[in-house]
PDB file of N, CA and C in Angstrom:
ATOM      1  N   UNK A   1     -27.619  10.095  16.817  1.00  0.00           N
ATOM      2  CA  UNK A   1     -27.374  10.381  15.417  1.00  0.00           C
ATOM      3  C   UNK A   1     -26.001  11.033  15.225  1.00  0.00           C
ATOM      4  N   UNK A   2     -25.963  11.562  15.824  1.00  0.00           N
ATOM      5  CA  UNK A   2     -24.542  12.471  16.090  1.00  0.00           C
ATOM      6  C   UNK A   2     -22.987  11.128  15.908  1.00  0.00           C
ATOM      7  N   UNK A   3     -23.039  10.223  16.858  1.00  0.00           N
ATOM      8  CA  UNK A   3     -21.867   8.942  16.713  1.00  0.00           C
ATOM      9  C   UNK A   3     -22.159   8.694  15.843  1.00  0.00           C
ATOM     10  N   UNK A   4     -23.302   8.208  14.755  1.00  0.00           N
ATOM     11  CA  UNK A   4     -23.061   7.922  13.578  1.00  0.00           C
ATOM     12  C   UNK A   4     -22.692   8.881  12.441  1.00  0.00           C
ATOM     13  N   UNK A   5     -22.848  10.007  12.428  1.00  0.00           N
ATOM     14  CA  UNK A   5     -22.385  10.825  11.538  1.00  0.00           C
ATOM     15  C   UNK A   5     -20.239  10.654  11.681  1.00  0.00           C
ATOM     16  N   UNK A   6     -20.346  10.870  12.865  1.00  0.00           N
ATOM     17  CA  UNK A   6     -19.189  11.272  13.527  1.00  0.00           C
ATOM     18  C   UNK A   6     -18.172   9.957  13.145  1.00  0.00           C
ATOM     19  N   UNK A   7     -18.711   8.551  13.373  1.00  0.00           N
ATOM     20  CA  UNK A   7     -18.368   7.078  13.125  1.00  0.00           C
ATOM     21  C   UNK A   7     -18.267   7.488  11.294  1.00  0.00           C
ATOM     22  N   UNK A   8     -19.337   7.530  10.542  1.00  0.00           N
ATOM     23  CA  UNK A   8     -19.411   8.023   9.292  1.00  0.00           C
ATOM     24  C   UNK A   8     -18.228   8.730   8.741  1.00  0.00           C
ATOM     25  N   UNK A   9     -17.931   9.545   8.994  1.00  0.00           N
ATOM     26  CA  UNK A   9     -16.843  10.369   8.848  1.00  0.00           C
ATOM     27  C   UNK A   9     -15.326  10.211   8.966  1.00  0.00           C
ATOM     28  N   UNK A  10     -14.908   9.634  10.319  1.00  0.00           N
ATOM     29  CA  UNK A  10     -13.834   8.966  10.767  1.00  0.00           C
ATOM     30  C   UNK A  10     -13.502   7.491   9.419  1.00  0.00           C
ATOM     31  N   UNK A  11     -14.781   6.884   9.043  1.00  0.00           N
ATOM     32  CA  UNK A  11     -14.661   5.436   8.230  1.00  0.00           C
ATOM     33  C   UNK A  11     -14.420   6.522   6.632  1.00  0.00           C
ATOM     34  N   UNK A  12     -14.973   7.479   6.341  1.00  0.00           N
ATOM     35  CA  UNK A  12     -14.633   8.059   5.052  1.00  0.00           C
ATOM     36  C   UNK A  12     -13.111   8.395   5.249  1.00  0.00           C
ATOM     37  N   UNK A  13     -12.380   9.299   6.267  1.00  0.00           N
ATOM     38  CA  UNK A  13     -11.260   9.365   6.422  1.00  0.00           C
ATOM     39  C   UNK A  13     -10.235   8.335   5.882  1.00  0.00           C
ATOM     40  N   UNK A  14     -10.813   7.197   6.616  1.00  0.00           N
ATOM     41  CA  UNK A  14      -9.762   5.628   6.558  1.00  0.00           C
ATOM     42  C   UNK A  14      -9.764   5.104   5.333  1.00  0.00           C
ATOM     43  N   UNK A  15     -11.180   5.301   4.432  1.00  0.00           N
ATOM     44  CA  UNK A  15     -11.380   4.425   3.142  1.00  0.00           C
ATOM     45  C   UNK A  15     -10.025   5.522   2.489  1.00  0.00           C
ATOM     46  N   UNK A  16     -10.418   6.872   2.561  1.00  0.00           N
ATOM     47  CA  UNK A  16      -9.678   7.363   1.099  1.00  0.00           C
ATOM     48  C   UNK A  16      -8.112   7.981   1.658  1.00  0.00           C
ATOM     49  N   UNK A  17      -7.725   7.371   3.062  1.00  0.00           N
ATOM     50  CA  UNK A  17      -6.587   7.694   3.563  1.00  0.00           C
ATOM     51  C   UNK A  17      -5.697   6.488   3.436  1.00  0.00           C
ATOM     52  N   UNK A  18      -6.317   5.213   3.534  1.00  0.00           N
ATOM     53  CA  UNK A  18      -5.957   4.153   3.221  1.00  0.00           C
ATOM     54  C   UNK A  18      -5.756   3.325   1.594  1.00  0.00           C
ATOM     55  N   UNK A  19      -6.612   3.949   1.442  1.00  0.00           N
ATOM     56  CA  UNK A  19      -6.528   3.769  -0.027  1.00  0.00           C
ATOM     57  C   UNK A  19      -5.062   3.901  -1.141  1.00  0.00           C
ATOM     58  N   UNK A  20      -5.215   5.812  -0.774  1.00  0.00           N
ATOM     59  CA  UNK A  20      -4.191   6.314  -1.745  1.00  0.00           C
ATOM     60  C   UNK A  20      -2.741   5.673  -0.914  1.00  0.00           C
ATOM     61  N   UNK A  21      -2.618   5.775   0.462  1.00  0.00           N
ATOM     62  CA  UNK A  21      -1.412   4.935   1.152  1.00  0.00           C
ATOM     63  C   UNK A  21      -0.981   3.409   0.613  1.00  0.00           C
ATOM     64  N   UNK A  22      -2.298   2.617   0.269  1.00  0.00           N
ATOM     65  CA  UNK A  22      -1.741   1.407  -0.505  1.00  0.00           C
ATOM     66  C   UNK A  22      -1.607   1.741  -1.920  1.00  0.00           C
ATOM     67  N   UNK A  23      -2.274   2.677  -2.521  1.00  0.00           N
ATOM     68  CA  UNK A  23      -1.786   2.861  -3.816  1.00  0.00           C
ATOM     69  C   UNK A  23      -0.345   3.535  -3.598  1.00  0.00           C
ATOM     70  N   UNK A  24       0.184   4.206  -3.427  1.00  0.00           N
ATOM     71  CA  UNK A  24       1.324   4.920  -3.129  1.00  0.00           C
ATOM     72  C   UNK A  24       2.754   3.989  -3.076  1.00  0.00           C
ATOM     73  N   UNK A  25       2.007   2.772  -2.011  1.00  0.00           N
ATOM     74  CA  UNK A  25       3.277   1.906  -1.822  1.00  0.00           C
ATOM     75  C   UNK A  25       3.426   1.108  -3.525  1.00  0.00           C
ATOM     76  N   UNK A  26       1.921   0.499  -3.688  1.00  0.00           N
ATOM     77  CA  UNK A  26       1.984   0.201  -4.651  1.00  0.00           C
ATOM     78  C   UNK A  26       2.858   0.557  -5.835  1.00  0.00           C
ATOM     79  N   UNK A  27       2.462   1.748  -6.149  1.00  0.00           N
ATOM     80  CA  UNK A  27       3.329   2.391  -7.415  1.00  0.00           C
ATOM     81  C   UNK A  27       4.857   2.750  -7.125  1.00  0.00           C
ATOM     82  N   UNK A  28       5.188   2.870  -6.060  1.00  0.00           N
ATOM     83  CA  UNK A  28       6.693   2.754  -5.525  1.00  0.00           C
ATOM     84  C   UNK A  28       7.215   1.193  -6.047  1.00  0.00           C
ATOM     85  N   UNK A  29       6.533   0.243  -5.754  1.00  0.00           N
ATOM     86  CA  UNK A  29       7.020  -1.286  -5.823  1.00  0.00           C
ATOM     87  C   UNK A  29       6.943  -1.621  -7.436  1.00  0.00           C
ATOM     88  N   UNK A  30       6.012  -0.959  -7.927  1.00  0.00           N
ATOM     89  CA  UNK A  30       5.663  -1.033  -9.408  1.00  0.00           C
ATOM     90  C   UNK A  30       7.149  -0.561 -10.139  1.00  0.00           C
ATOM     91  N   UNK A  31       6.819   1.230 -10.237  1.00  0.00           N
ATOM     92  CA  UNK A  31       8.129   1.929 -10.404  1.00  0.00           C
ATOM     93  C   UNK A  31       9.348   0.965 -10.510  1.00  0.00           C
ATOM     94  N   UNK A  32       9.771   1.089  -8.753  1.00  0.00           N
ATOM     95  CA  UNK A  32      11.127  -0.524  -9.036  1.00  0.00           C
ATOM     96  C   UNK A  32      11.212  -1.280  -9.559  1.00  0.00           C
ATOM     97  N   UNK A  33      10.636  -2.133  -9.644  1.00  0.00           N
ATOM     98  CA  UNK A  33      10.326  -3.675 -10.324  1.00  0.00           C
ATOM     99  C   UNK A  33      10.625  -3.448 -12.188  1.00  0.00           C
ATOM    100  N   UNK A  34       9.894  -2.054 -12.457  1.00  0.00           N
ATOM    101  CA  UNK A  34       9.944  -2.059 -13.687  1.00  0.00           C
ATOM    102  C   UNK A  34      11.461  -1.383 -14.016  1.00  0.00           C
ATOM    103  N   UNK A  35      12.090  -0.480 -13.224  1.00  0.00           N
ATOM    104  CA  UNK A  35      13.624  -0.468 -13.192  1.00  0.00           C
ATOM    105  C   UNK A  35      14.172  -1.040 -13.458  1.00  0.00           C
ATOM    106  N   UNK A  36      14.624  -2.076 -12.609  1.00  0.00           N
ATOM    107  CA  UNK A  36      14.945  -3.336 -12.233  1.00  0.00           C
ATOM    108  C   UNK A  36      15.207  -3.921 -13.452  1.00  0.00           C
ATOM    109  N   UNK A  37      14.017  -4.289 -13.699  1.00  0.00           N
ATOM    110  CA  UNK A  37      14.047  -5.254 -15.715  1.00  0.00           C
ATOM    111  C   UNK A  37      14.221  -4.271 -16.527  1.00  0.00           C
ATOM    112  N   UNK A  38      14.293  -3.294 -16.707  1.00  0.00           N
ATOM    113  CA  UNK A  38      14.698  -2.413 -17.776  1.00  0.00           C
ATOM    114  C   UNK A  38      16.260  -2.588 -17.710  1.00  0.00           C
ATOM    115  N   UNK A  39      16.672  -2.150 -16.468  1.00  0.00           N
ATOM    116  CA  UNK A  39      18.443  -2.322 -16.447  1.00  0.00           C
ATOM    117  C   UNK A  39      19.017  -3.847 -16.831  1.00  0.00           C
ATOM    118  N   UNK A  40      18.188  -4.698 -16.338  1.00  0.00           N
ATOM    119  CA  UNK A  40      18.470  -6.373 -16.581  1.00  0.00           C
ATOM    120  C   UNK A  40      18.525  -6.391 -18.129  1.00  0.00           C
ATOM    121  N   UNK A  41      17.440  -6.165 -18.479  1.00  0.00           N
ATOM    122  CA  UNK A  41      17.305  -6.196 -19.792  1.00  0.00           C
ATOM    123  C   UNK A  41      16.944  -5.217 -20.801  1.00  0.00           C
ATOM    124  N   UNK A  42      17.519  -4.357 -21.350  1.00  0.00           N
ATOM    125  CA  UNK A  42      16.897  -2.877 -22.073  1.00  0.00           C
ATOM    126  C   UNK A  42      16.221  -3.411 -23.342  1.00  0.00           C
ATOM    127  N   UNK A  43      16.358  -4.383 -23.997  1.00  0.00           N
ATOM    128  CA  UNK A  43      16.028  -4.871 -24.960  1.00  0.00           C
ATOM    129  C   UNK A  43      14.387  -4.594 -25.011  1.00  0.00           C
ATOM    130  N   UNK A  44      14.374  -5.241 -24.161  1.00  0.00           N
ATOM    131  CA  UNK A  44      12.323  -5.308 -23.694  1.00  0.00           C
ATOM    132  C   UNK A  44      11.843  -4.182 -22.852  1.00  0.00           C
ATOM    133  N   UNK A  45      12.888  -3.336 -22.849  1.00  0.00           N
ATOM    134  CA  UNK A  45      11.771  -2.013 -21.847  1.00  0.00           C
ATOM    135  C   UNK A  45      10.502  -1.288 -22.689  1.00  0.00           C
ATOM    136  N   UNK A  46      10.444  -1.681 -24.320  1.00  0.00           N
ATOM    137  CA  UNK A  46       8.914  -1.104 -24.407  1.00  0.00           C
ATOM    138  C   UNK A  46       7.791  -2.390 -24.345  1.00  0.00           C
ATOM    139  N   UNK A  47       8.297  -3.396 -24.380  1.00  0.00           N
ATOM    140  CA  UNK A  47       6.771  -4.594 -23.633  1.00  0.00           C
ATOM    141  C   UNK A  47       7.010  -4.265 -22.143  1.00  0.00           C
ATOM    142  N   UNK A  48       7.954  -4.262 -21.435  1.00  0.00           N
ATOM    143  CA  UNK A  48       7.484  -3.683 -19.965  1.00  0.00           C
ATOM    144  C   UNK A  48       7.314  -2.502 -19.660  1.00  0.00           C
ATOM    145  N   UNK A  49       7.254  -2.082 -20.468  1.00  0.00           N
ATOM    146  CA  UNK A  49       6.495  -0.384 -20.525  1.00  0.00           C
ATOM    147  C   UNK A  49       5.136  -0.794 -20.213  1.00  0.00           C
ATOM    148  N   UNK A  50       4.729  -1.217 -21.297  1.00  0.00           N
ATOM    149  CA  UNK A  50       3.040  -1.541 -21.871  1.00  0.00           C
ATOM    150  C   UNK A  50       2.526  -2.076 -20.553  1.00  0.00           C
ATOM    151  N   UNK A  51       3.556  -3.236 -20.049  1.00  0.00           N
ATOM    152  CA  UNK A  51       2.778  -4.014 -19.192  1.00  0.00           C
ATOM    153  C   UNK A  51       2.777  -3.148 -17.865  1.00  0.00           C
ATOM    154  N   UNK A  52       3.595  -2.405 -17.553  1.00  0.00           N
ATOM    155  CA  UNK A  52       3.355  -1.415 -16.498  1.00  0.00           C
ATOM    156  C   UNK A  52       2.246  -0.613 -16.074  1.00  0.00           C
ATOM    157  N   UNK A  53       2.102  -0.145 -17.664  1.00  0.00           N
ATOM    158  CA  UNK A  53       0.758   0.793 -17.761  1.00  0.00           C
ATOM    159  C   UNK A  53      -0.095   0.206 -17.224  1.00  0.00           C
ATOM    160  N   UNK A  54      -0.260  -0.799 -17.965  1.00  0.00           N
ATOM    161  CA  UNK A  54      -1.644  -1.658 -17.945  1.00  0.00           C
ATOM    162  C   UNK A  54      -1.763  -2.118 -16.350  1.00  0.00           C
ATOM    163  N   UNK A  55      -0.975  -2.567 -15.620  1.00  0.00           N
ATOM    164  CA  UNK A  55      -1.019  -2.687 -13.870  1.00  0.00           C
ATOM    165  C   UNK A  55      -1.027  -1.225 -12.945  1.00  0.00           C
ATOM    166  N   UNK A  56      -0.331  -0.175 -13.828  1.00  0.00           N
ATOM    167  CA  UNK A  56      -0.662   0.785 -13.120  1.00  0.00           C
ATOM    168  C   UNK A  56      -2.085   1.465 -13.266  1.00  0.00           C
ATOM    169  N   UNK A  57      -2.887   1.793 -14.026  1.00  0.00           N
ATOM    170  CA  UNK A  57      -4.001   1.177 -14.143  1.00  0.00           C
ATOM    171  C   UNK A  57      -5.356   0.919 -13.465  1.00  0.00           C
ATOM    172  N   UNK A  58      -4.511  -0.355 -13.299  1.00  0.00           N
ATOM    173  CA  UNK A  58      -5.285  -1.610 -12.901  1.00  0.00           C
ATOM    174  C   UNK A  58      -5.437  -0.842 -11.274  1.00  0.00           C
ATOM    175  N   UNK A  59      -4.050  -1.012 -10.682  1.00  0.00           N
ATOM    176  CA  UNK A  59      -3.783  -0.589  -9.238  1.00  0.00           C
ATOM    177  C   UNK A  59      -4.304   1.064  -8.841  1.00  0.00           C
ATOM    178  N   UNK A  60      -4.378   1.594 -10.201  1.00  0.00           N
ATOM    179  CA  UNK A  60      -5.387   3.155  -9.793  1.00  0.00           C
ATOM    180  C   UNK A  60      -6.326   3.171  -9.524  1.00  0.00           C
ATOM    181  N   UNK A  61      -7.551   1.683  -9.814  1.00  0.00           N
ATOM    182  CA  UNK A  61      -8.623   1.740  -9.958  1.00  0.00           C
ATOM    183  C   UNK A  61      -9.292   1.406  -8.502  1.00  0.00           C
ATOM    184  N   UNK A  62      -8.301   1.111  -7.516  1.00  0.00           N
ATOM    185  CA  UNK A  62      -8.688   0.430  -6.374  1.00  0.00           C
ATOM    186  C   UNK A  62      -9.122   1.647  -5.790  1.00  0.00           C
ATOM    187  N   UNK A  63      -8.013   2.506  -5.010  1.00  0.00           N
ATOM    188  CA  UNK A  63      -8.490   3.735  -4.900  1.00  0.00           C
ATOM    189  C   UNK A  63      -9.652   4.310  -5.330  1.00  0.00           C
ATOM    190  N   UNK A  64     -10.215   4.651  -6.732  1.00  0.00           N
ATOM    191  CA  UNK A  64     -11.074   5.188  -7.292  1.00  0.00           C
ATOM    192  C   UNK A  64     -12.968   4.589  -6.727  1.00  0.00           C
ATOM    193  N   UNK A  65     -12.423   3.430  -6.237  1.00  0.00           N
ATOM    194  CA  UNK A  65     -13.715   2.669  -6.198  1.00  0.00           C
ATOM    195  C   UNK A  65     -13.779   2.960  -4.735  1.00  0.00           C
ATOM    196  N   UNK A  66     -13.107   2.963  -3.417  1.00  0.00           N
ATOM    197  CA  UNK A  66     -12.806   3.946  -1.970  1.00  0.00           C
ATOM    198  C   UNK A  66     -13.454   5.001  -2.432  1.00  0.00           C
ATOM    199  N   UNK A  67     -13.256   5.860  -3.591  1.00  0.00           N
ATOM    200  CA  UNK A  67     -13.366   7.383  -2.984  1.00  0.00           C
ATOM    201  C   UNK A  67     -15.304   7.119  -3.385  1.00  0.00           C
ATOM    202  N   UNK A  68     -15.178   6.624  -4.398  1.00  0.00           N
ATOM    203  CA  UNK A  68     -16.909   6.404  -4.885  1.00  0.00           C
ATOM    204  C   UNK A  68     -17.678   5.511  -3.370  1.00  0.00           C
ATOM    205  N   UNK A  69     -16.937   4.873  -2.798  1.00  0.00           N
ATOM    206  CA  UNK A  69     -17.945   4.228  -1.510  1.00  0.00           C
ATOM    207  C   UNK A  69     -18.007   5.590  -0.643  1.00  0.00           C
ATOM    208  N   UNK A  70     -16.651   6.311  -0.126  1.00  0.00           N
ATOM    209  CA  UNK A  70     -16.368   7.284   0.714  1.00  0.00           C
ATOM    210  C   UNK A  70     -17.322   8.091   0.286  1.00  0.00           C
ATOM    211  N   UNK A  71     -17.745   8.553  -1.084  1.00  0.00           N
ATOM    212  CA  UNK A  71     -18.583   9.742  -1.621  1.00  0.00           C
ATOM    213  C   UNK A  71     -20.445   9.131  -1.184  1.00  0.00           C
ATOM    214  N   UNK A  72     -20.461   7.814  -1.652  1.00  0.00           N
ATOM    215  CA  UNK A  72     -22.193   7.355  -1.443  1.00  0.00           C
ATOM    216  C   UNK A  72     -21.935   7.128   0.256  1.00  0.00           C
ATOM    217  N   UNK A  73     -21.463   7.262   0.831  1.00  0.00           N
ATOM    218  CA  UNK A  73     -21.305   7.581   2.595  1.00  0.00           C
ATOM    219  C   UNK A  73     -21.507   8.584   3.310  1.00  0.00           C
ATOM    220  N   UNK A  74     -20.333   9.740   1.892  1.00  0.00           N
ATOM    221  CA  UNK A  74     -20.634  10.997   2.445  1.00  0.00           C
ATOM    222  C   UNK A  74     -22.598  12.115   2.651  1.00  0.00           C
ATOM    223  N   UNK A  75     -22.879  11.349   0.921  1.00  0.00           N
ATOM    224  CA  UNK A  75     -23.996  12.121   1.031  1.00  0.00           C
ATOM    225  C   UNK A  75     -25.216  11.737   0.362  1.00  0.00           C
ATOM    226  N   UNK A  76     -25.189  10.254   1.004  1.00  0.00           N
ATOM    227  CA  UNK A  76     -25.807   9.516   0.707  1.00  0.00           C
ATOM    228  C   UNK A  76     -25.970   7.976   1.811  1.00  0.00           C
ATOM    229  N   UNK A  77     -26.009   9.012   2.909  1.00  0.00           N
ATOM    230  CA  UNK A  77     -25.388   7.589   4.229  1.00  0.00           C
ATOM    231  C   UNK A  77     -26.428   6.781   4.191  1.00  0.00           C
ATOM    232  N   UNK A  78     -26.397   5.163   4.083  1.00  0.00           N
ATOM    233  CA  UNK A  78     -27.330   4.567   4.005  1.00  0.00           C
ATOM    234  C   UNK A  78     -27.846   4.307   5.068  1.00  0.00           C
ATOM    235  N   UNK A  79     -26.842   4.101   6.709  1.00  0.00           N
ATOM    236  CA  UNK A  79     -26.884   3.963   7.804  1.00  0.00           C
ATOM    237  C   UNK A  79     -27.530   4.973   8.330  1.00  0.00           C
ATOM    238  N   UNK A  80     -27.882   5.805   8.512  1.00  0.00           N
ATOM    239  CA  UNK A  80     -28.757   6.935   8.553  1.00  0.00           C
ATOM    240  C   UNK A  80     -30.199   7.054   8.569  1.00  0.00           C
ATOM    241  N   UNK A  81     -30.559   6.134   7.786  1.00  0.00           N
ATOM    242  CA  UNK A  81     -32.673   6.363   7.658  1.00  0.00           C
ATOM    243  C   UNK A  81     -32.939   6.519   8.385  1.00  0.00           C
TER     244      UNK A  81
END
C-alpha cells in the first residue's frame, strides 16, 4: 500500500507540475504572437485583444482540469480500495 500511495503522489506531482509548465510556455507563445500583430498591425489590436483573451482562457482551463484529477487522487484515490 505504501508504493501506491508513494506512486500516487509522485503522478500528482507530474499532473500539476506539468501542467502549469505547459501552460507557462503556452502563455509566453500566446503573449508573442499577440505582440507581434499588434506591432504589424495596431489598427486591430482591440479584435486581437478579444481573441487573446478568449485563448488565454481557453489554455487556463487545461491546467485547472490537472489540478481537479491531482485533487480526486489526492483524497479520493480510486486505486486504493
Amino acid at each position: 500500500m505504501e508504493l501506491l500511495n508513494g506512486m500516487t503522489a509522485i503522478a500528482i506531482g507530474l499532473l500539476i507540475g506539468l501542467g502549469a509548465a505547459g501552460t507557462a510556455i503556452g502563455f509566453g507563445l500566446l503573449g508573442g504572437r499577440f505582440l507581434e500583430g499588434v506591432a504589424r498591425q495596431p489598427e486591430l489590436s482591440s479584435q486581437l485583444q478579444t481573441k487573446m483573451f478568449i485563448v488565454a482562457g481557453l489554455l487556463d482551463a487545461v491546467p485547472m482540469i490537472g489540478v481537479a484529477i491531482a485533487l480526486l487522487m489526492l483524497f479520493a484515490n480510486p486505486l486504493g480500495a
